[in-house]
N, C-alpha and C. Protein backbone atom coordinates (compact mmCIF):
# COMPACT_ATOMS: atom_id res chain seq x y z
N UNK A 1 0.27 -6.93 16.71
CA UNK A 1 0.84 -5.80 16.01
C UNK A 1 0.08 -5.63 14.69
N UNK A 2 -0.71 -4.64 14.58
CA UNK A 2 -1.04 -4.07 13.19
C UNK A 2 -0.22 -3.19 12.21
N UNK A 3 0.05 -3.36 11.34
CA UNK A 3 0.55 -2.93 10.33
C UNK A 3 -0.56 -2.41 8.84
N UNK A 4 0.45 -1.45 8.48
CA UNK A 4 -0.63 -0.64 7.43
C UNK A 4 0.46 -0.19 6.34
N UNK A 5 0.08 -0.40 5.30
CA UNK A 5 0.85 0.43 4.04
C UNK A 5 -0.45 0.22 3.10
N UNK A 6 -0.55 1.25 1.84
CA UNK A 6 -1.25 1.98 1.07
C UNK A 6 -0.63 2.25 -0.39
N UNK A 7 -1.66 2.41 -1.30
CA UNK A 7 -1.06 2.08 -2.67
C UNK A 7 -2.23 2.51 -3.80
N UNK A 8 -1.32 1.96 -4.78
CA UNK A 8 -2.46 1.99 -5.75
C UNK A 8 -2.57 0.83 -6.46
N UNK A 9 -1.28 -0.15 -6.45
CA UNK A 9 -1.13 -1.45 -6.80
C UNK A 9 -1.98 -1.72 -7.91
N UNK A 10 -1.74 -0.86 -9.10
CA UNK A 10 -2.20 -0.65 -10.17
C UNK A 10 -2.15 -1.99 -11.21
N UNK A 11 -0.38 -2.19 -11.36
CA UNK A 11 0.18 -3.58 -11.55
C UNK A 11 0.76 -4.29 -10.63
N UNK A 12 0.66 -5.13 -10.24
CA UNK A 12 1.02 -6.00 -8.97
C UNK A 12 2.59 -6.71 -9.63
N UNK A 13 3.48 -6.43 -8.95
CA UNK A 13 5.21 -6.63 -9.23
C UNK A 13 5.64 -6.98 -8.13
N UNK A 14 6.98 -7.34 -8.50
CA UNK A 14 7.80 -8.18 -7.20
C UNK A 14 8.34 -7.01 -5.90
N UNK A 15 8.04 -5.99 -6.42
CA UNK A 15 8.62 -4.71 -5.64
C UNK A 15 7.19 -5.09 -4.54
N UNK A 16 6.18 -5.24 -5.08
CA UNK A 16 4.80 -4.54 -4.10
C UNK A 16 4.75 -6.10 -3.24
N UNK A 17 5.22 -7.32 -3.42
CA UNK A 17 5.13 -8.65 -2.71
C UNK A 17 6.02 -8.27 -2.08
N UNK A 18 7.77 -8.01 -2.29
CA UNK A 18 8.58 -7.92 -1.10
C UNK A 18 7.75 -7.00 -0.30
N UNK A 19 7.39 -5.87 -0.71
CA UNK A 19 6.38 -4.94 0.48
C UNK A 19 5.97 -5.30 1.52
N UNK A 20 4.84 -6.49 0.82
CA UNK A 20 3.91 -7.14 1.32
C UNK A 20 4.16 -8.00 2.65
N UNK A 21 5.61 -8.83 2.01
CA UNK A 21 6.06 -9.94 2.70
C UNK A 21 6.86 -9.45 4.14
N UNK A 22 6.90 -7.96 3.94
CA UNK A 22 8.10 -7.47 4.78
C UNK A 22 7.15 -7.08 6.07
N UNK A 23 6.26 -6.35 5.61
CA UNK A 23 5.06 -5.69 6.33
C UNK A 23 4.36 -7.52 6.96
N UNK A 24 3.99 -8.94 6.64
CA UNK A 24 3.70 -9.61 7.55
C UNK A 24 5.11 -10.26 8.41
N UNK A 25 6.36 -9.91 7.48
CA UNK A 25 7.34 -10.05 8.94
C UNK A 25 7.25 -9.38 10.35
N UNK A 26 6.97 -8.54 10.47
CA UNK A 26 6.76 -7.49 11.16
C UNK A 26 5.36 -7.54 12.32
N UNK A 27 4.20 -8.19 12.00
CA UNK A 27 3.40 -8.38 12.23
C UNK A 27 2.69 -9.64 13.19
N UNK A 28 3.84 -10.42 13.32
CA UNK A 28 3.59 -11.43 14.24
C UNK A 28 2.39 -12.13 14.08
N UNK A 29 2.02 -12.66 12.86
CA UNK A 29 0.30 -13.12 12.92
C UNK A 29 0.01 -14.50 13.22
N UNK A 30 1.08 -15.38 14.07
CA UNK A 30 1.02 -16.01 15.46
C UNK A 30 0.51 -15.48 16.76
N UNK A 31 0.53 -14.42 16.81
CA UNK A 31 -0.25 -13.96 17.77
C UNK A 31 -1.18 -12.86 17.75
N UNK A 32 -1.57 -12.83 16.64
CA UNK A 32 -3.35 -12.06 16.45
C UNK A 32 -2.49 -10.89 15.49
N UNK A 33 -1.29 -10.49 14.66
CA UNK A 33 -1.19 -9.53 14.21
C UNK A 33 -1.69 -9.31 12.66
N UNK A 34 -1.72 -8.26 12.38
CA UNK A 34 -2.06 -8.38 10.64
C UNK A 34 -1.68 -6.93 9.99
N UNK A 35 -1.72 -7.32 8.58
CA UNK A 35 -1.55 -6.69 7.47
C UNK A 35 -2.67 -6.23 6.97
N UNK A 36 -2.67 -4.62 6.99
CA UNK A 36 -4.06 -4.14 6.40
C UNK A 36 -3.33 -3.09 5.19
N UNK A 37 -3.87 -3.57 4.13
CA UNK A 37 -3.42 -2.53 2.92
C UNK A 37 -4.38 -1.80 2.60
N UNK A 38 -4.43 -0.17 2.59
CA UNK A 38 -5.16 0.81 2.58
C UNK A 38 -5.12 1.02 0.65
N UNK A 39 -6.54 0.54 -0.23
CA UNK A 39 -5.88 0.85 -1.52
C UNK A 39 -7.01 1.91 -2.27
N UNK A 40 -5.63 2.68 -2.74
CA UNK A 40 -6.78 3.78 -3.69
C UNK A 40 -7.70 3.58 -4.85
N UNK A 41 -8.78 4.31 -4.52
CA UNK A 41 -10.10 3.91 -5.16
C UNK A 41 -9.83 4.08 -6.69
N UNK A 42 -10.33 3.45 -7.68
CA UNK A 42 -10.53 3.90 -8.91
C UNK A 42 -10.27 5.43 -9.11
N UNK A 43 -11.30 6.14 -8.65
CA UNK A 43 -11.29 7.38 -8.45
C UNK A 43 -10.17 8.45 -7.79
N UNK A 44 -9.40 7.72 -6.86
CA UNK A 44 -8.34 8.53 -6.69
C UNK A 44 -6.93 8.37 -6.84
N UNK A 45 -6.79 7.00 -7.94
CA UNK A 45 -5.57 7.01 -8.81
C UNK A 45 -5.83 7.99 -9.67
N UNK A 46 -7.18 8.02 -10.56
CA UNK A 46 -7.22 8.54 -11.63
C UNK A 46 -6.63 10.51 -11.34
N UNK A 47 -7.32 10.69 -9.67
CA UNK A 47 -6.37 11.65 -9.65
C UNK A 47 -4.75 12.22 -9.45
N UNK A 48 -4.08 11.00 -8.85
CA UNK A 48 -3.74 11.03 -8.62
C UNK A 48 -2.15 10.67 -9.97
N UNK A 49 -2.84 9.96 -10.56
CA UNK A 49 -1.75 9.45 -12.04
C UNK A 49 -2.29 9.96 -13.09
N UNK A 50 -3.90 10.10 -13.32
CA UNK A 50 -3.87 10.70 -14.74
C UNK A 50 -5.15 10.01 -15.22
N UNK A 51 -5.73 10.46 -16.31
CA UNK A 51 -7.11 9.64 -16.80
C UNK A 51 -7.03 8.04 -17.49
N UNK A 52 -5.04 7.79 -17.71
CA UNK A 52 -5.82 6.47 -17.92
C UNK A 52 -5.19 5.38 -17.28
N UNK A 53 -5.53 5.86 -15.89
CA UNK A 53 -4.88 4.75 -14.89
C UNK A 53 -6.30 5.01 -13.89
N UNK A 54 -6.62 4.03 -13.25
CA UNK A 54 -5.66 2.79 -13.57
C UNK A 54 -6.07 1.85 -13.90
N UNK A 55 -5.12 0.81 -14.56
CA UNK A 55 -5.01 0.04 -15.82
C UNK A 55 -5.99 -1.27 -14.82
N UNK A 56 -5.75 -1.63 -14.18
CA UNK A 56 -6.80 -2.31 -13.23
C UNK A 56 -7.52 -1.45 -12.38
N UNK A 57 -9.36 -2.35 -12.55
CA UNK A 57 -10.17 -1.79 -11.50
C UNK A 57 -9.68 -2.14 -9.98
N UNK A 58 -10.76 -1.41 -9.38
CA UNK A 58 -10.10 -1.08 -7.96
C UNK A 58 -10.95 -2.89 -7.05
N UNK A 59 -11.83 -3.48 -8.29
CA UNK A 59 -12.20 -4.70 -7.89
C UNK A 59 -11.20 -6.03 -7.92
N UNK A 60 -10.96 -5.80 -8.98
CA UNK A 60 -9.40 -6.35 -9.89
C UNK A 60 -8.10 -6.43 -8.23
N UNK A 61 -7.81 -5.03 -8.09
CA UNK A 61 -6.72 -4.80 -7.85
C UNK A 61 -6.79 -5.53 -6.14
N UNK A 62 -8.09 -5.36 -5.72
CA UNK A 62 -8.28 -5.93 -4.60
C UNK A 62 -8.06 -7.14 -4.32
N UNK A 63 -8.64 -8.03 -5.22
CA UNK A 63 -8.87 -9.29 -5.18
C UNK A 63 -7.76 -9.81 -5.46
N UNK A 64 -6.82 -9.46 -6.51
CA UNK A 64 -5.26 -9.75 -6.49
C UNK A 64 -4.27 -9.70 -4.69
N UNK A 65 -4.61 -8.07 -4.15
CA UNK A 65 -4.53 -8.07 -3.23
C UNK A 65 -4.72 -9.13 -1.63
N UNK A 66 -6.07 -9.98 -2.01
CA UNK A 66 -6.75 -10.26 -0.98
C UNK A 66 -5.79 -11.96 -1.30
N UNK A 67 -5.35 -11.98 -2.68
CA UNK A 67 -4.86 -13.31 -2.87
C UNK A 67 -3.63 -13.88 -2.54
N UNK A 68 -2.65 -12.48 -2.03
CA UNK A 68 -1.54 -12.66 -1.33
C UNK A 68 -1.75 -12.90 -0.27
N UNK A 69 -0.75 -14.37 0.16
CA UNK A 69 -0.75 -15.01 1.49
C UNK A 69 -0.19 -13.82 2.66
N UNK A 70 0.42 -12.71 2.48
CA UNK A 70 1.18 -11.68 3.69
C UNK A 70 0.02 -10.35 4.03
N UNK A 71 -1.35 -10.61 2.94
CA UNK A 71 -1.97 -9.70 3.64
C UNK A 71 -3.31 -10.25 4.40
N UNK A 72 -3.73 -9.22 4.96
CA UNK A 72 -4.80 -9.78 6.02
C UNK A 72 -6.20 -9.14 5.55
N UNK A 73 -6.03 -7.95 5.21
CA UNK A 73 -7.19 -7.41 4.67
C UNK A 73 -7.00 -5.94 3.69
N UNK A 74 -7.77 -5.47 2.74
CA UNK A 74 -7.94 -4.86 1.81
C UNK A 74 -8.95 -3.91 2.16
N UNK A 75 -8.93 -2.82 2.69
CA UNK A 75 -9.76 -1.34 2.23
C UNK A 75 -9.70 -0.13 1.50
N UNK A 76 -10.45 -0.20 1.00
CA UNK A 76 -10.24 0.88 -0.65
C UNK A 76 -10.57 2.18 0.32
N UNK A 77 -9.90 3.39 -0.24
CA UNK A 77 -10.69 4.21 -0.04
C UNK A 77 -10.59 5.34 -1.07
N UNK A 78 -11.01 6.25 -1.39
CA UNK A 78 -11.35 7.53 -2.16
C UNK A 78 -10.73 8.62 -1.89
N UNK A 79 -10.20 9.11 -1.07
CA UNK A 79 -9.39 10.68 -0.53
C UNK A 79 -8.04 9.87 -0.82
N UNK A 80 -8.09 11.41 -1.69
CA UNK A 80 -6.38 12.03 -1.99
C UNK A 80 -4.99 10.94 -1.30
N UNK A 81 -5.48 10.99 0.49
CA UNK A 81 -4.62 10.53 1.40
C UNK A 81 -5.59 9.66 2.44
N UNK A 82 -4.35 8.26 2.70
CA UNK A 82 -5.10 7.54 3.57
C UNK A 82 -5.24 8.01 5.10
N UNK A 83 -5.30 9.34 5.24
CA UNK A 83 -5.67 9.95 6.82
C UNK A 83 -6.21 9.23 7.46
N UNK A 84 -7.71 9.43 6.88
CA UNK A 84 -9.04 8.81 7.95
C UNK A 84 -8.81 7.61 7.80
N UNK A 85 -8.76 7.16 6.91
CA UNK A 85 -8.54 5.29 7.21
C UNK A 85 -7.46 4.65 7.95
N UNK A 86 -6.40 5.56 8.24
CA UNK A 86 -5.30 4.95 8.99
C UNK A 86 -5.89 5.62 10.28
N UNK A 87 -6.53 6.97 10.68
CA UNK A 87 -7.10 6.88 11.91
C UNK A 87 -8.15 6.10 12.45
N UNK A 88 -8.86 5.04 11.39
CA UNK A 88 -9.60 4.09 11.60
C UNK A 88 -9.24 2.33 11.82
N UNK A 89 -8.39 2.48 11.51
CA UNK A 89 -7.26 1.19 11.75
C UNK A 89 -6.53 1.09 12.87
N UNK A 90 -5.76 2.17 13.23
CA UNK A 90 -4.82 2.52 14.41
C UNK A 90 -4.19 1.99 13.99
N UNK A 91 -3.22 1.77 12.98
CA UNK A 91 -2.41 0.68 12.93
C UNK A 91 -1.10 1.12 14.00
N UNK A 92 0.06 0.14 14.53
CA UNK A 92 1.18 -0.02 15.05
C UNK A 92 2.26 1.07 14.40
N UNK A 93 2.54 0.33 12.87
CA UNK A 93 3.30 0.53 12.14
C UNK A 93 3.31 0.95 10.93
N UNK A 94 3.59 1.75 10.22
CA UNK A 94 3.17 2.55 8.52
C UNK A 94 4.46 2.15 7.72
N UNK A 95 3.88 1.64 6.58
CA UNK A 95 5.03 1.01 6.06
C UNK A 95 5.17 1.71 4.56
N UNK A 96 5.43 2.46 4.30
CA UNK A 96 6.21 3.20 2.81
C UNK A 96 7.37 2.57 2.26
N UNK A 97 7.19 2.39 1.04
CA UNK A 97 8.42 2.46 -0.04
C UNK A 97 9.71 3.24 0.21
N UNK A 98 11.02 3.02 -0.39
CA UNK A 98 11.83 3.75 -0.65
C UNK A 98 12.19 5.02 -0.34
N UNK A 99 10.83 4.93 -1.26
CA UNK A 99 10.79 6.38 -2.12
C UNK A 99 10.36 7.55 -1.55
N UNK A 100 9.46 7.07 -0.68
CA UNK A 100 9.85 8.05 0.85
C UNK A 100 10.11 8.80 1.71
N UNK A 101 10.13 9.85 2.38
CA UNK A 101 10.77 10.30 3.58
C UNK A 101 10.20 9.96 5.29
N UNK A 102 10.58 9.68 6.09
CA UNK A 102 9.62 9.20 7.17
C UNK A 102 8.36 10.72 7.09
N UNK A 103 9.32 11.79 7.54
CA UNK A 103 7.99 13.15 7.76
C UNK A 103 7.65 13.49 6.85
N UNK A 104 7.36 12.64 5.34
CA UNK A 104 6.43 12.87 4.39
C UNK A 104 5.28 11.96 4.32
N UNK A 105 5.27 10.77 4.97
CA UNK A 105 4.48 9.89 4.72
C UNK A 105 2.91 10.18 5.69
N UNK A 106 1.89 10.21 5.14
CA UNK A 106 0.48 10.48 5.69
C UNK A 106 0.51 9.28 6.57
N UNK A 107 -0.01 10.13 7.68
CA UNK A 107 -0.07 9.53 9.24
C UNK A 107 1.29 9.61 10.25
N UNK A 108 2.04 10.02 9.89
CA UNK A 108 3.30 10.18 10.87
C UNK A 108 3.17 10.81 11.90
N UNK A 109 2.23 11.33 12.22
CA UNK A 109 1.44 12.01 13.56
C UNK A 109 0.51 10.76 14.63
N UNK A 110 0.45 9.93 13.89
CA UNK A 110 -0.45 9.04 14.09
C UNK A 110 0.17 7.60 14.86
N UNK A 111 1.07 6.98 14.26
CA UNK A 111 2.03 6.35 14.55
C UNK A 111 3.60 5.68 14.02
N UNK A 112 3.57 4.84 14.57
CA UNK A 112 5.37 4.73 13.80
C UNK A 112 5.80 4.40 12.69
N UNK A 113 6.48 5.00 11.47
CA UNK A 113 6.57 4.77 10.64
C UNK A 113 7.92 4.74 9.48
N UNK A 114 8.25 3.42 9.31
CA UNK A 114 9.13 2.72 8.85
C UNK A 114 9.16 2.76 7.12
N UNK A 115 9.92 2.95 6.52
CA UNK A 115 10.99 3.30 5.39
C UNK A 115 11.21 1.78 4.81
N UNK A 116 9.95 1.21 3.44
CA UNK A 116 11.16 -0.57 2.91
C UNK A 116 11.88 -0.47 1.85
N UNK A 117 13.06 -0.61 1.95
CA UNK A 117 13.91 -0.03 0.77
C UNK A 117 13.56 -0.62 -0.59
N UNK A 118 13.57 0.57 -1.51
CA UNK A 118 12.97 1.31 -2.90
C UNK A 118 13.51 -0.06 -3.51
N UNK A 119 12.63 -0.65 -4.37
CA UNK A 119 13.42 -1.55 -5.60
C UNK A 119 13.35 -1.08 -6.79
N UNK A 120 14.29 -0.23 -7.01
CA UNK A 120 14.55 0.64 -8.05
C UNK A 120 14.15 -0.04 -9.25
N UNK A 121 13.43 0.37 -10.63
CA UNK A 121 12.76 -0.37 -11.66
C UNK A 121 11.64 -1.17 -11.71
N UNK A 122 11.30 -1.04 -10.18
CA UNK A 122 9.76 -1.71 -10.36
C UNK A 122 8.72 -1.28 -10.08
N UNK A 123 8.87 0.21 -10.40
CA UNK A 123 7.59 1.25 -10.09
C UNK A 123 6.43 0.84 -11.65
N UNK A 124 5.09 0.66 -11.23
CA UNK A 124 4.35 0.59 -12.10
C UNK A 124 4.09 1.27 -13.29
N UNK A 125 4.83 3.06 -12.89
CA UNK A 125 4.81 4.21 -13.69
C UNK A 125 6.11 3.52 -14.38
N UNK A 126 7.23 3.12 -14.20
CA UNK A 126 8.83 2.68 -14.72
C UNK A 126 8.04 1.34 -15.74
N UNK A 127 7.39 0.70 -15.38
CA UNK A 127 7.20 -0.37 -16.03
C UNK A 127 6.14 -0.08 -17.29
N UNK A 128 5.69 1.23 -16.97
CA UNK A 128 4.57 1.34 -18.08
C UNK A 128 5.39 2.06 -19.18
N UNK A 129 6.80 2.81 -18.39
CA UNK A 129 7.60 3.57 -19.72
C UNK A 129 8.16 2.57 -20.99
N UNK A 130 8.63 1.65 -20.39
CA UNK A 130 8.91 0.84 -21.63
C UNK A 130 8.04 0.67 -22.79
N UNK A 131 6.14 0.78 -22.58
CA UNK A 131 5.53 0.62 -23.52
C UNK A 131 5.62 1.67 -24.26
């Protein structure tokens, strides 16, 4: 079973590990399954949040990424939306936040895609308001 969720994992928080951890429940990687996190490039947080995000490079953010035991692998990519890269994965399963709707999430044409409930206050944008 492949699994896929996507981000910008700008600051790495306990919201984006339960993610993480939920997406290799799911995945069976006793028997060949994995966790592929689709992450946005330097370049398309900055469009996507603003010119001064994000606060980690997209080298940074990876390698944090690659250091959690629930994922399997890390591909950056550059467009707006992870389309082509989730049609290059095939993944099983699409795994979104909360925050959510199933027929909003990019790739729902593609395959099945599951809803991990929102941990309200630990959005990276919520955590940067306090400063």
């Amino acid at each position: 079973m492949r699994i896929f969720t996507n981000g910008c994992f700008d600051i790495l928080h306990k919201a984006h590990v339960e993610l993480l951890k939920y997406c290799n429940s799911l995945c069976c990687p006793a028997i060949g399954g994995s966790v592929v996190v689709g992450l946005n490039s330097d370049e398309s947080v900055k469009k996507l949040k603003g010119q001064n995000r994000p606060l980690n490079t997209e080298l940074d953010r990876k390698y944090m990424l690659e250091s959690i035991k629930y994922v399997d692998e890390v591909l950056v990519f550059n467009e707006e939306t992870p389309y082509e890269l989730i049609k290059k994965v095939k993944p099983d399963i699409i795994i979104k936040g909360g925050d959510y709707k199933v027929e909003d999430v990019v790739g729902n044409d593609l395959c099945e895609v599951r809803i991990f409930n929102y941990k309200q206050g630990y959005s990276t944008t919520d955590l940067l308001s306090k400063f």
